[in-house]
Structures are given as structure tokens and as C-alpha cells.
C-alpha atoms as a PDB file:
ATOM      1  CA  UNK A   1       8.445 -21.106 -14.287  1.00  0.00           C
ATOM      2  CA  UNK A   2       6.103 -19.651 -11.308  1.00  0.00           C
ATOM      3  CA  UNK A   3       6.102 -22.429  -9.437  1.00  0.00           C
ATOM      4  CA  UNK A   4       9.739 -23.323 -10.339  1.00  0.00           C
ATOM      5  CA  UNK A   5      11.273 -19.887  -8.953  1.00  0.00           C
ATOM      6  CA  UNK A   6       8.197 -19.364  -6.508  1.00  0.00           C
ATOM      7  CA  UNK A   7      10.512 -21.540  -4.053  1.00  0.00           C
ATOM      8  CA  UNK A   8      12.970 -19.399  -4.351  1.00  0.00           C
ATOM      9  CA  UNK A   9      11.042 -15.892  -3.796  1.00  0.00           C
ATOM     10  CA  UNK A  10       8.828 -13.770  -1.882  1.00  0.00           C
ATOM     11  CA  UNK A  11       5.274 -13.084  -1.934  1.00  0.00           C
ATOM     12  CA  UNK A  12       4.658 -10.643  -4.492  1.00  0.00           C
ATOM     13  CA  UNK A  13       4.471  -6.854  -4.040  1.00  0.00           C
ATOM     14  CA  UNK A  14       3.393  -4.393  -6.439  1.00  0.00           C
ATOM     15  CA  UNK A  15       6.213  -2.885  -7.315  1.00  0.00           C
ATOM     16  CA  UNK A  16       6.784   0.867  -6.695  1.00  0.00           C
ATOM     17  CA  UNK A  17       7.481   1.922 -10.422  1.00  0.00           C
ATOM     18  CA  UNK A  18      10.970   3.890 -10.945  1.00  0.00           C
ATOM     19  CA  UNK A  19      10.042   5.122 -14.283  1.00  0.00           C
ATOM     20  CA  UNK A  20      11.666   7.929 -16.085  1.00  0.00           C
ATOM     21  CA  UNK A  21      11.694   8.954 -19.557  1.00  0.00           C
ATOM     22  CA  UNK A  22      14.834   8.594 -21.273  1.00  0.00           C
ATOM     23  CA  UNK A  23      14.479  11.349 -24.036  1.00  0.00           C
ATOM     24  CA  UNK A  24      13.994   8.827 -27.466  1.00  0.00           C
ATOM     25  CA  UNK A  25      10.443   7.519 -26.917  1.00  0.00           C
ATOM     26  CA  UNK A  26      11.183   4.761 -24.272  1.00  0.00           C
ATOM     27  CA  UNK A  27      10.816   4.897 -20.608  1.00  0.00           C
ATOM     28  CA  UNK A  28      13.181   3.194 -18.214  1.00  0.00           C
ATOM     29  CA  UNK A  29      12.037   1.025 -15.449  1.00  0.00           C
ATOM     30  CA  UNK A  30      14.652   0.256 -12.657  1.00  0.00           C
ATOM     31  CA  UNK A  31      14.640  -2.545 -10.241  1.00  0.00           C
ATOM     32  CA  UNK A  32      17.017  -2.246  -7.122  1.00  0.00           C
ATOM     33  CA  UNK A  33      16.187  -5.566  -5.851  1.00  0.00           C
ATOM     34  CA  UNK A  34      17.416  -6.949  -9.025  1.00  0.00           C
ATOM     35  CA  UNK A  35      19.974  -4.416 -10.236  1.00  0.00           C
ATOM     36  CA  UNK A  36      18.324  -4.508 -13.711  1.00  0.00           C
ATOM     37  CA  UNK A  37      16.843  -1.883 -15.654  1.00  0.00           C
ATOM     38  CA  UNK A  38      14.143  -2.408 -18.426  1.00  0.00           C
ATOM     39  CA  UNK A  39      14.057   0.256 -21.528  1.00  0.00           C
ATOM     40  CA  UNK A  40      10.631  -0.404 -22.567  1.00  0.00           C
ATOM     41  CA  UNK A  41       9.103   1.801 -25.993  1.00  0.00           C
ATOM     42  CA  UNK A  42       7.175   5.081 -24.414  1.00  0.00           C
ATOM     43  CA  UNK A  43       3.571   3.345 -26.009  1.00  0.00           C
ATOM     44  CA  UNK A  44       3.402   1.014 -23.385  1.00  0.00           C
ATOM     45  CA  UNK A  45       3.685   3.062 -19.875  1.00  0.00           C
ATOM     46  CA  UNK A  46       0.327   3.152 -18.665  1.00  0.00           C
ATOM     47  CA  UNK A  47      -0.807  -0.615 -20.824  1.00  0.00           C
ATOM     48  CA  UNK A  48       1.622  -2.671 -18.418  1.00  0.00           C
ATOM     49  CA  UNK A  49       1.975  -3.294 -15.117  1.00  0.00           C
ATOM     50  CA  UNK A  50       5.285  -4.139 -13.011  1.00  0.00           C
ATOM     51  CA  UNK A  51       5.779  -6.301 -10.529  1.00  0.00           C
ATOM     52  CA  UNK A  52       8.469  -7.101  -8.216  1.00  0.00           C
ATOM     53  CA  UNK A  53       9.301 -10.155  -6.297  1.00  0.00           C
ATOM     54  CA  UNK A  54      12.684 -11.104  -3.938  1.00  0.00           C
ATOM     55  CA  UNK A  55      14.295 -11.926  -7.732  1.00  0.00           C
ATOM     56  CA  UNK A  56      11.563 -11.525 -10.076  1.00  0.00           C
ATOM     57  CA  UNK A  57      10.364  -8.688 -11.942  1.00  0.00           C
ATOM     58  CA  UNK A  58       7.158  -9.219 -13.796  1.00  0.00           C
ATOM     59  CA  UNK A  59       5.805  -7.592 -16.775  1.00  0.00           C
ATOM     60  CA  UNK A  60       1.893  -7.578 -17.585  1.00  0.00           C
ATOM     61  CA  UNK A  61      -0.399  -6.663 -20.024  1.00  0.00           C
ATOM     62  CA  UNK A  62      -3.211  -4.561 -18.136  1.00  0.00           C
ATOM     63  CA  UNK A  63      -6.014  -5.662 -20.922  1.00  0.00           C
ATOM     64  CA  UNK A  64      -8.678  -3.491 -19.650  1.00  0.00           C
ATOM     65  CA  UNK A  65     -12.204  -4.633 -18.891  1.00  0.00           C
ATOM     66  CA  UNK A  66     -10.423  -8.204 -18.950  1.00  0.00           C
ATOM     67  CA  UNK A  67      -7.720  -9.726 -17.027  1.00  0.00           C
ATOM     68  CA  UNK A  68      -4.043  -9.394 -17.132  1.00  0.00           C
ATOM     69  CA  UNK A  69      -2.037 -10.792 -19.621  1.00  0.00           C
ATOM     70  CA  UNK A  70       2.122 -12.110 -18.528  1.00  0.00           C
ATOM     71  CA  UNK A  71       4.275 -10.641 -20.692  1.00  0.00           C
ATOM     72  CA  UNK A  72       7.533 -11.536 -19.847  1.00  0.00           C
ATOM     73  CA  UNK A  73       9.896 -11.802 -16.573  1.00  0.00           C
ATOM     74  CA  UNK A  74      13.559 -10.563 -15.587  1.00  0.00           C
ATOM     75  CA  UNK A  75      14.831 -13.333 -13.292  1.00  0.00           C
ATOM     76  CA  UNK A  76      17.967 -13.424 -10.915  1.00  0.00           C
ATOM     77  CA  UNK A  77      18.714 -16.592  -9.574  1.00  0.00           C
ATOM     78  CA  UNK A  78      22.178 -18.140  -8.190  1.00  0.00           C
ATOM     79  CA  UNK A  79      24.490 -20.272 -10.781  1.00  0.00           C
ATOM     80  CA  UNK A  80      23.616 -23.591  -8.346  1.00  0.00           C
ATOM     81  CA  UNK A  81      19.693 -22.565  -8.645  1.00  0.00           C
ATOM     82  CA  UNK A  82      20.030 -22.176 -12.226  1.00  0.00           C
ATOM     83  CA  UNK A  83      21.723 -25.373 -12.981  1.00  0.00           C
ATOM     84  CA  UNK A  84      18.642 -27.168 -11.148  1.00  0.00           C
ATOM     85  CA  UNK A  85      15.666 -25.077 -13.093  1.00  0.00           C
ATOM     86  CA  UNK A  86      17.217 -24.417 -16.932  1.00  0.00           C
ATOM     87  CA  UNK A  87      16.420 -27.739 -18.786  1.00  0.00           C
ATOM     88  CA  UNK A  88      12.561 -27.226 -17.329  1.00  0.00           C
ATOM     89  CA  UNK A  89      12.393 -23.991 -18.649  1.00  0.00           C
ATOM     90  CA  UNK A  90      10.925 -22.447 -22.399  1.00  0.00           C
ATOM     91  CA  UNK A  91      11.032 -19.380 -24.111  1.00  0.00           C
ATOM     92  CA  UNK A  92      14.049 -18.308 -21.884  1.00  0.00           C
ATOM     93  CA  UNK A  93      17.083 -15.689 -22.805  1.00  0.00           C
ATOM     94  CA  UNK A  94      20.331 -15.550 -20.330  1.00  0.00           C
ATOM     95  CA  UNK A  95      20.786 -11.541 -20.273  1.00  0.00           C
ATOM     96  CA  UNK A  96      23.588 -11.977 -17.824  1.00  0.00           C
ATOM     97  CA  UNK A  97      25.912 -14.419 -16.082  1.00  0.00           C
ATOM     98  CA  UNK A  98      28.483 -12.309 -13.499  1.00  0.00           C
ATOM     99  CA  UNK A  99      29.345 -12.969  -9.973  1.00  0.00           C
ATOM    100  CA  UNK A 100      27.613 -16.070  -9.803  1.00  0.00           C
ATOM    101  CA  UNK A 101      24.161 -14.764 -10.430  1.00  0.00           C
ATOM    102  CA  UNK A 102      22.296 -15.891 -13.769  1.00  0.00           C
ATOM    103  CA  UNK A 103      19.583 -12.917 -15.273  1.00  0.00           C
ATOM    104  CA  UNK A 104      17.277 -14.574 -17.632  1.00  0.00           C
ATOM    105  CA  UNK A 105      13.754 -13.346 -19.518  1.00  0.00           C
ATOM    106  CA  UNK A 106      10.783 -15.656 -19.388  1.00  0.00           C
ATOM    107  CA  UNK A 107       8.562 -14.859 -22.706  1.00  0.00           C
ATOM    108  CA  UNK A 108       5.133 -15.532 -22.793  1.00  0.00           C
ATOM    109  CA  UNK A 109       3.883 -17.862 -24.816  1.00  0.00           C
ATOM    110  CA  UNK A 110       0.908 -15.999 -26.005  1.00  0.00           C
ATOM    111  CA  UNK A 111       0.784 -14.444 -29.496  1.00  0.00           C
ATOM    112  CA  UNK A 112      -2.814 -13.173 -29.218  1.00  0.00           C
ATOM    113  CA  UNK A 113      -5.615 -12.508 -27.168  1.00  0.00           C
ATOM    114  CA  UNK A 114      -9.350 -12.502 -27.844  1.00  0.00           C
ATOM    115  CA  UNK A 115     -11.324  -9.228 -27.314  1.00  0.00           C
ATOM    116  CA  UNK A 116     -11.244  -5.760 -27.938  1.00  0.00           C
ATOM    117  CA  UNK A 117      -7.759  -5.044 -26.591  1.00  0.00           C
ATOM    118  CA  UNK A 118      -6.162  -7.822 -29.170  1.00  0.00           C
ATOM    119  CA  UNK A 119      -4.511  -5.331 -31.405  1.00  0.00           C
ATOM    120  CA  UNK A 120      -2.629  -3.763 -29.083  1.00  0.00           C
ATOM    121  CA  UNK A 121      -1.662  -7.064 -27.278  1.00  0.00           C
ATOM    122  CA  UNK A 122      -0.544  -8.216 -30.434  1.00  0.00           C
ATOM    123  CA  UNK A 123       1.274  -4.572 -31.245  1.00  0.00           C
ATOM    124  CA  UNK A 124       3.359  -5.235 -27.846  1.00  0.00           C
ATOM    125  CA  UNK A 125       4.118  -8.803 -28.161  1.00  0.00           C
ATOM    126  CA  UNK A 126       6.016  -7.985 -31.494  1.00  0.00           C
ATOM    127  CA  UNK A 127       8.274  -5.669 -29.484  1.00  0.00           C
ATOM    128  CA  UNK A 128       9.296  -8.205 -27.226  1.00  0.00           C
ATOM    129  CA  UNK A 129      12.479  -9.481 -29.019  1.00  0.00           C
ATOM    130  CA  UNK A 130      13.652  -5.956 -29.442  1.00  0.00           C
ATOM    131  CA  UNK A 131      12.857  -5.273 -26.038  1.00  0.00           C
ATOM    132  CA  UNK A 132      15.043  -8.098 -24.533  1.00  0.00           C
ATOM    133  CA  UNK A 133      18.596  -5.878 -26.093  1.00  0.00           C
ATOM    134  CA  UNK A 134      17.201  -2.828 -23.894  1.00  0.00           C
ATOM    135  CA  UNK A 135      17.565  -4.799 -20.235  1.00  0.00           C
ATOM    136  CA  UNK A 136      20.596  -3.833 -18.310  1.00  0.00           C
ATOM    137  CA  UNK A 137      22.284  -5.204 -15.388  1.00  0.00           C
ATOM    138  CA  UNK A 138      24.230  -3.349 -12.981  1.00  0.00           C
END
């Protein structure tokens, strides 16, 4: 998918994080680049890392003392751009199809990790499917 969409986008950027809890143990991350925001469960602020690209946000598990684990991406690409890239893609979910724009999640593909953070890794995969119902556009 990287090198698919990495055509299509920007150098990456650390992304400045527009967090803000929303009151029932989730925090909200907002892209305006995208014009998509991410309800994420409260445990994992501080265990994953954001970053934004021209229409790509990226979602990583920090795994401390180790490196970075993907997690998942919110992609916006245009219908014509989608049309070209869907059959080469896996573990995708359309979130959104409006005004020609198509906003898809890329799941990892990992169910575990090796090392002392593989619990936890583990505990945030499983809330990925119920995480993909908490990503808004517009």
C-alpha cells in the first residue's frame, strides 16, 4: 500500500497531534488535511504514534525499546486513483465515498509481536475492528 499511495503523497511529517478527550474513555484525533477524525479508546494515547502525510494518516504502535509497529492507515484518495489501486490492496475498509474522494483503512497484518511489549500489542490489535466505526469524515 506504501509504495502504491507513496506516488500519490508527500514526504512524511510527524503529525502535530489534535488530541482531545472526549469525556467516555476515548480520545479524538483530528486530521485537517484529511477531514477525518479518529476516536481511538483513552489506553492507547501515549502507546501510538500519528502520522500525517498529503492523504495519509498513519497509526503506529510505539513498542518501546523496539521498533514501531503499523497499525493501521486512514487514506483519501480520488475515485480515478482508487479505481487504479483497490484490486492490489488487502485488509482494506471504504469508510467513505462523497464528492469524489474514496476514505479507506489499511489494517495491519500483524496479530502479534515478539518481546516484552506483546501483550499490549496484542490488547490493541483486538480493538481495531471496533475502532474502524469511530472514524469520521467531515
Amino acid at each position: 500500500m506504501a509504495l502504491i499511495l507513496g506516488v500519490f503523497v508527500s514526504a512524511a511529517t510527524q503529525a502535530n497531534p489534535r488530541l482531545f478527550n472526549d469525556g467516555n474513555d476515548s480520545y479524538v484525533y483530528h486530521s485537517t488535511k484529511l477531514n477525518v477524525s479518529i476516536n481511538m479508546p483513552a489506553d492507547w494515547q501515549g502507546k501510538v504514534t500519528t502520522t500525517e502525510n498529503e492523504g495519509t494518516v498513519t497509526v503506529s504502535y510505539n513498542n518501546p525499546g523496539a521498533q514501531q509497529v503499523f497499525l493501521y492507515s486512514v487514506n483519501k484518495v480520488d475515485q480515478q486513483t482508487w479505481m487504479n489501486v483497490k484490486d492490489n490492496l488487502q485488509g482494506v475498509h471504504v469508510i467513505s465515498n462523497k464528492d469524489g474522494m474514496v476514505y479507506f483503512v489499511e489494517l495491519t497484518d500483524k496479530i502479534s509481536i515478539k518481546g516484552a511489549n506483546a501483550k499490549e500489542f496484542k490488547a490493541i490489535v483486538a480493538g481495531l475492528n471496533d475502532m474502524l466505526a469511530n472514524i469520521k469524515v467531515g
